[in-house]
C-alpha atoms as a PDB file:
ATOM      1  CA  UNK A   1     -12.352  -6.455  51.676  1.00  0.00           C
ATOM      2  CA  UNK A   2     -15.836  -8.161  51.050  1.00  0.00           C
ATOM      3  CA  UNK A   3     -15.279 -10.889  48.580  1.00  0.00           C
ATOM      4  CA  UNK A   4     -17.692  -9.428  46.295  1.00  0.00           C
ATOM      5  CA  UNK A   5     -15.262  -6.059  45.419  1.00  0.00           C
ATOM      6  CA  UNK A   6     -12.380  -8.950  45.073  1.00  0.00           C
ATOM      7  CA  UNK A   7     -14.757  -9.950  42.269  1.00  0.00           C
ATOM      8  CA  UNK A   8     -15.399  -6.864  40.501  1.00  0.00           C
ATOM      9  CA  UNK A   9     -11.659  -5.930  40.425  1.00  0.00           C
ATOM     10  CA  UNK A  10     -10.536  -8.881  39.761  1.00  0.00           C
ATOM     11  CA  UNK A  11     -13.358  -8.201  36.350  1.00  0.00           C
ATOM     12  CA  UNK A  12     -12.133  -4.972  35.640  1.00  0.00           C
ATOM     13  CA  UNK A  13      -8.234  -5.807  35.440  1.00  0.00           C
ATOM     14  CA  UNK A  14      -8.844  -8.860  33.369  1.00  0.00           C
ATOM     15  CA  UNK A  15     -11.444  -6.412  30.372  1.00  0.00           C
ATOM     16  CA  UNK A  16      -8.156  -4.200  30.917  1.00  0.00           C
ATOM     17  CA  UNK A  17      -5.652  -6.868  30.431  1.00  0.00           C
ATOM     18  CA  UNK A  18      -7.974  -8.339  27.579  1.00  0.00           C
ATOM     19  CA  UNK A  19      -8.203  -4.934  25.692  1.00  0.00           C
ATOM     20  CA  UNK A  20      -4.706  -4.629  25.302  1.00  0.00           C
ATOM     21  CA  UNK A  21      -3.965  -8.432  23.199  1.00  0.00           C
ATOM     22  CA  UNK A  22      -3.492  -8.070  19.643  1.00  0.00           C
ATOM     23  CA  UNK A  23      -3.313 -10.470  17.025  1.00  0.00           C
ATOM     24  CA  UNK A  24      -1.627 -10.166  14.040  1.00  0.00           C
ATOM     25  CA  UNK A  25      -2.014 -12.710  11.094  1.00  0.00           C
ATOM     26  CA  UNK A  26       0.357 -14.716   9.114  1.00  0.00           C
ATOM     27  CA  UNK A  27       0.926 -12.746   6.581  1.00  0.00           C
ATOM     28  CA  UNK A  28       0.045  -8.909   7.921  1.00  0.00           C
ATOM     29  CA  UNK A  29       1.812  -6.298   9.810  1.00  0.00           C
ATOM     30  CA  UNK A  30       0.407  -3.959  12.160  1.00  0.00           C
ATOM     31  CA  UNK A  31       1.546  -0.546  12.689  1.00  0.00           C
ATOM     32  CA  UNK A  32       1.139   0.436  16.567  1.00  0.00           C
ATOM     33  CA  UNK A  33       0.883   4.364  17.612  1.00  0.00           C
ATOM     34  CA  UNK A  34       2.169   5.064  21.268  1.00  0.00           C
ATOM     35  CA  UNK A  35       0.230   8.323  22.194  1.00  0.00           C
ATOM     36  CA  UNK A  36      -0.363   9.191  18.704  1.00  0.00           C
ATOM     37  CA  UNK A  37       3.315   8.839  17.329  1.00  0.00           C
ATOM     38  CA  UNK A  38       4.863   5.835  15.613  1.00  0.00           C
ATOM     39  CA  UNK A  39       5.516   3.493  18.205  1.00  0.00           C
ATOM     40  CA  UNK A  40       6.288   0.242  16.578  1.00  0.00           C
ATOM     41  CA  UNK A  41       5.346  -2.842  13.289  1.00  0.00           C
ATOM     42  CA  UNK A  42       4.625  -6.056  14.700  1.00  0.00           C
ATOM     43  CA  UNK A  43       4.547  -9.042  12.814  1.00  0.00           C
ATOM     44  CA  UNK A  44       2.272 -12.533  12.753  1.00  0.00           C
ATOM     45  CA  UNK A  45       1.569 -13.487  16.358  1.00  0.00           C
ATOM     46  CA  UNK A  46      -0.174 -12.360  19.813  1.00  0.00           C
ATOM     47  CA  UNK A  47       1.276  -9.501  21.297  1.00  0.00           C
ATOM     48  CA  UNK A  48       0.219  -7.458  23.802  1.00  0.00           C
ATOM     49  CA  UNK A  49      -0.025  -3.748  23.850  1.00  0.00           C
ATOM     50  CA  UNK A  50      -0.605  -1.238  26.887  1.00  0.00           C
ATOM     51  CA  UNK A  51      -4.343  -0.440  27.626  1.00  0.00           C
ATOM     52  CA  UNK A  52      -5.334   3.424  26.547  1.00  0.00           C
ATOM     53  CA  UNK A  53      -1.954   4.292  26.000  1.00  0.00           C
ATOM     54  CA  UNK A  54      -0.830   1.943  22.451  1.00  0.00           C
ATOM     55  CA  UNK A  55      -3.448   1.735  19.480  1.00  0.00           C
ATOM     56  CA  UNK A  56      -3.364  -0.341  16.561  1.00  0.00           C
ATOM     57  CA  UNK A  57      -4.081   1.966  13.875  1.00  0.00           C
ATOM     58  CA  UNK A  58      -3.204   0.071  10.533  1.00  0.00           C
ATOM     59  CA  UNK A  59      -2.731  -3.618   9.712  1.00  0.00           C
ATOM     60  CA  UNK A  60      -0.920  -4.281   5.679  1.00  0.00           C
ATOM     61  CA  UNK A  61      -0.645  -7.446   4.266  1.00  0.00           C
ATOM     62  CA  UNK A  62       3.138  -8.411   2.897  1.00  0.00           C
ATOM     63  CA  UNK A  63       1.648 -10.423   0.207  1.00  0.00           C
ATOM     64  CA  UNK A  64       1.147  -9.503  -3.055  1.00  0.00           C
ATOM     65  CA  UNK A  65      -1.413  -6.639  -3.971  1.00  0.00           C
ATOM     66  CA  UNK A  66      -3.062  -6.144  -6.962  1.00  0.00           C
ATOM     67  CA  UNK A  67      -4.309  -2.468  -8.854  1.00  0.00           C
ATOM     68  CA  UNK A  68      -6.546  -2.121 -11.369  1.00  0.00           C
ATOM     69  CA  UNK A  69      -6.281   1.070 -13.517  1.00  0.00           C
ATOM     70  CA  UNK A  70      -9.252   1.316 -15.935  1.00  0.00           C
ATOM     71  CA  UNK A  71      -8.906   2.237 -19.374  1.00  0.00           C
ATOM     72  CA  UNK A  72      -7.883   5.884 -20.037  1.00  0.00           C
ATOM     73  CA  UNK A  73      -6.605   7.562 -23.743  1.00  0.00           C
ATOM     74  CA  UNK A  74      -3.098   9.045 -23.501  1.00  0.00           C
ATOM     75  CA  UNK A  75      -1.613  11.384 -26.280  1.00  0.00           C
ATOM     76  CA  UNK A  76       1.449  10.209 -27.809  1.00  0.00           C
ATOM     77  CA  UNK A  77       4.453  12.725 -29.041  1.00  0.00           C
ATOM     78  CA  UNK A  78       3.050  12.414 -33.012  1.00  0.00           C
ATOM     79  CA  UNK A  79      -0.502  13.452 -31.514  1.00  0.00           C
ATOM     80  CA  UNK A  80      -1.949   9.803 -32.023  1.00  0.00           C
ATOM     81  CA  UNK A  81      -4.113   8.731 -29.052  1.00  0.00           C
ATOM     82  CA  UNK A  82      -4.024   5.172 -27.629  1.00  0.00           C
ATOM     83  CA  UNK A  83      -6.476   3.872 -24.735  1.00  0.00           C
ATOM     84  CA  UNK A  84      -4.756   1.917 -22.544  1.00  0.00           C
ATOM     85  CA  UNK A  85      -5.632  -0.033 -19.120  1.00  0.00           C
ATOM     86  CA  UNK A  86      -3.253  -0.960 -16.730  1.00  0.00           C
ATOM     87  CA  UNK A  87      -2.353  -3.623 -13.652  1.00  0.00           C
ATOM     88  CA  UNK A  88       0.088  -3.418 -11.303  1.00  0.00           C
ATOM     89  CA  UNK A  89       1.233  -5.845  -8.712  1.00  0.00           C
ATOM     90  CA  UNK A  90       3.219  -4.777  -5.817  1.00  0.00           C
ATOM     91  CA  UNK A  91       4.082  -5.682  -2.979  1.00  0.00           C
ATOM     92  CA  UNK A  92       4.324  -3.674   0.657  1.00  0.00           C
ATOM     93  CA  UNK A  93       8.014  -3.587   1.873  1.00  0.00           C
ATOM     94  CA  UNK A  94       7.965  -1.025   4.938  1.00  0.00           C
ATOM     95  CA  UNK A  95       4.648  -0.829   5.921  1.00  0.00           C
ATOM     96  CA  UNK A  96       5.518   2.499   8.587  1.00  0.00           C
ATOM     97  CA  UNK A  97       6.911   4.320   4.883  1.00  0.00           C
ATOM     98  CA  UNK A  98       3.627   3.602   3.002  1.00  0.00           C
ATOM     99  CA  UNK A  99       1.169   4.174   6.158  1.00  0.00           C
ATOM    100  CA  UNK A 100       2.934   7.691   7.076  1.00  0.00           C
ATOM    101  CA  UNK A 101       4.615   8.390   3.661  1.00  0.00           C
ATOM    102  CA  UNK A 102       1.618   8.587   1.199  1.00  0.00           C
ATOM    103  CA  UNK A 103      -1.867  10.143   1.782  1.00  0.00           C
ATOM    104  CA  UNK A 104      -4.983   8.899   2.930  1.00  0.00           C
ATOM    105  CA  UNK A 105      -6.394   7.450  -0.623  1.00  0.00           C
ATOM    106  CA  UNK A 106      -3.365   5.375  -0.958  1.00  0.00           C
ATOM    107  CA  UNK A 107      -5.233   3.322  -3.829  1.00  0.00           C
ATOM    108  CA  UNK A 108      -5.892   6.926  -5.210  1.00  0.00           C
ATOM    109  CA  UNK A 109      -2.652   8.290  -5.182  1.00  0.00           C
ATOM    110  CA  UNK A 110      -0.957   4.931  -6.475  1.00  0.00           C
ATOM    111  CA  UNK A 111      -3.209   5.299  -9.574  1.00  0.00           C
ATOM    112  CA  UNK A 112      -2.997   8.900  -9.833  1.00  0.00           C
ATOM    113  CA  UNK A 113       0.919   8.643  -9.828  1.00  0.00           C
ATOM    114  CA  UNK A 114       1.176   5.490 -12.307  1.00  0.00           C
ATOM    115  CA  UNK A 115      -1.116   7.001 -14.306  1.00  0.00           C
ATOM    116  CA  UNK A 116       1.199  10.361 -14.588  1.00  0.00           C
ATOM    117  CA  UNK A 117       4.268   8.307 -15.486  1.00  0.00           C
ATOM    118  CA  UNK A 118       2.566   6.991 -18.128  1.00  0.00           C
ATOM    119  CA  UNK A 119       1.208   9.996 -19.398  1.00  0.00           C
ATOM    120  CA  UNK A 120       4.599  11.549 -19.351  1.00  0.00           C
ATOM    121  CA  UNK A 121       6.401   7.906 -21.222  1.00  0.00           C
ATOM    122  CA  UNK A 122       3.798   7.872 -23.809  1.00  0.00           C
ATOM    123  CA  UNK A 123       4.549  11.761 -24.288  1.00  0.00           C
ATOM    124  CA  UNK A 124       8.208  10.802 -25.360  1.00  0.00           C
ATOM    125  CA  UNK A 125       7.260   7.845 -27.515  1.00  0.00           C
ATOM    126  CA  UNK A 126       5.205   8.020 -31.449  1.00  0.00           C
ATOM    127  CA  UNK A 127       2.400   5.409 -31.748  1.00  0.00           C
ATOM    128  CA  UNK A 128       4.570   3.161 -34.109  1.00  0.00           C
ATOM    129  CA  UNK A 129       7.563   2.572 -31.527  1.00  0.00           C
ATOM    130  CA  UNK A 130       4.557   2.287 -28.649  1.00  0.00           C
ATOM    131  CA  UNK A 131       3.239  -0.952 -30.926  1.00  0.00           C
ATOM    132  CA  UNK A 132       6.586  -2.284 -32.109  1.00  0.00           C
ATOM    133  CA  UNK A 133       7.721  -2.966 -28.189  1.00  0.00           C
ATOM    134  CA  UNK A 134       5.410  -2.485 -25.963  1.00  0.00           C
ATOM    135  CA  UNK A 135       7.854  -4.648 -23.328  1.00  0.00           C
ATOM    136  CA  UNK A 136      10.195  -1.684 -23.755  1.00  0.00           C
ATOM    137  CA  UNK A 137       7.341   1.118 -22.857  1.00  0.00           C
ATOM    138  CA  UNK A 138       6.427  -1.225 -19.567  1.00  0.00           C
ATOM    139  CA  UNK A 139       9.954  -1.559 -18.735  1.00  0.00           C
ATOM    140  CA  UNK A 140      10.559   2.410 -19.221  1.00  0.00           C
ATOM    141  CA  UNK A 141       7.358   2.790 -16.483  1.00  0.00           C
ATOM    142  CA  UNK A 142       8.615   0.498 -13.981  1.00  0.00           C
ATOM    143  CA  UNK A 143      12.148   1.990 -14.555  1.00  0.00           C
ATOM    144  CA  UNK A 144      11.203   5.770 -13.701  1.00  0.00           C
ATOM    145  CA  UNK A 145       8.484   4.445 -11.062  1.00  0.00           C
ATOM    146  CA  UNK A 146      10.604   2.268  -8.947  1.00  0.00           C
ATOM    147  CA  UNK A 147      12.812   4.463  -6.951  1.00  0.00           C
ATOM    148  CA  UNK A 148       9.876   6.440  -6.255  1.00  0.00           C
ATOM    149  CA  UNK A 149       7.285   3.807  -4.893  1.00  0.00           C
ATOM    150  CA  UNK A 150      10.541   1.900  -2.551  1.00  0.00           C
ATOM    151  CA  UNK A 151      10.543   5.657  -0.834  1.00  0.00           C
ATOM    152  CA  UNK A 152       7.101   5.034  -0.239  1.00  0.00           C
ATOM    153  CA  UNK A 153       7.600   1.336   0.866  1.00  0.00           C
ATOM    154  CA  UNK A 154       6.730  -0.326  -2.460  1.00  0.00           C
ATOM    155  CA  UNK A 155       8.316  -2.713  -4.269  1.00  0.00           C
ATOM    156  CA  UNK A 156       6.855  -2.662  -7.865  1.00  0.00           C
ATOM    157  CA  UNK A 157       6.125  -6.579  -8.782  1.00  0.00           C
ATOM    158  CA  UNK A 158       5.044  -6.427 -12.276  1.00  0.00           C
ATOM    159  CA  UNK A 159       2.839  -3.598 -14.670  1.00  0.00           C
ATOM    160  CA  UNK A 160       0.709  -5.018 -17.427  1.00  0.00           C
ATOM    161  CA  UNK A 161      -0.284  -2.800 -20.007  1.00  0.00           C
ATOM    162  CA  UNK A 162      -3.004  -3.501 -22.295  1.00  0.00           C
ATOM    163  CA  UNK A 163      -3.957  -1.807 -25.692  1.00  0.00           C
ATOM    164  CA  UNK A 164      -7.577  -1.302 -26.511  1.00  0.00           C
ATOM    165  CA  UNK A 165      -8.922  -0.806 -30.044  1.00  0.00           C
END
């Protein structure tokens, strides 16, 4: 062989070789598909993965994450209305659960689903108990929303609630 295809192989195998390296952060996890089925998580480091047949299709952080849920008015059972905002911190526990388990809009369907429990809480409590312990009412949410969000791969971290006049 002419030293010159020796060359351009030796080029090809190593943008081949090179394609297939990924590297995962400190504090991430990276979901890998194998032909378009759940393969494998990685954690922090440089792995390699084959070449046209692995993808990396979702990287999570296992930190802490923070949600913001704007202020919305929720009905109470004695018909008194309350606006309310909310923030949640939680944290990712099995990151193949909450990449496969929830839909697309995860940040959309997270809301969407606190926003129901509270809506349903706030439908079994009267506007004077709601102000007189408002550490109960959080508690209640993060009660009924726990078991729910870990079959997701959630851990609930903390809910703040926050009463606006």
């Amino acid at each position: 062989m002419e030293p010159f295809f020796i060359v351009i192989l030796l080029f090809v195998v190593f943008i081949v070789m090179s394609v297939g390296v990924v590297v995962v952060k400190e504090d991430e996890v990276t979901i890998i598909e194998r032909l378009g089925a759940y393969h494998l998580s990685i954690q922090a480091g440089i792995h390699y993965v084959i070449p046209f047949i692995d993808k990396k299709v979702a990287s999570y952080t296992k930190s802490q994450n923070d949600l913001f849920i704007s202020k919305k008015k929720y009905v109470t059972y004695d018909d008194s209305t309350l606006e309310l905002s909310m923030s949640v911190s939680y944290q990712i526990i099995e990151p193949k659960l909450f990449h496969y388990g929830l839909s697309k809009d995860k940040p959309k369907f997270f809301k969407n689903f606190l926003e129901d429990k509270v809506t349903n809480q706030m439908l079994k409590t009267n506007k004077h108990d709601f102000q007189m312990d408002i550490e109960e009412f959080k508690s209640s949410i993060y009660r009924v929303s726990e078991e729910a969000m870990i079959a997701v791969g959630i851990k609930l971290i903390d809910i703040k609630l926050e009463k606006h006049i």
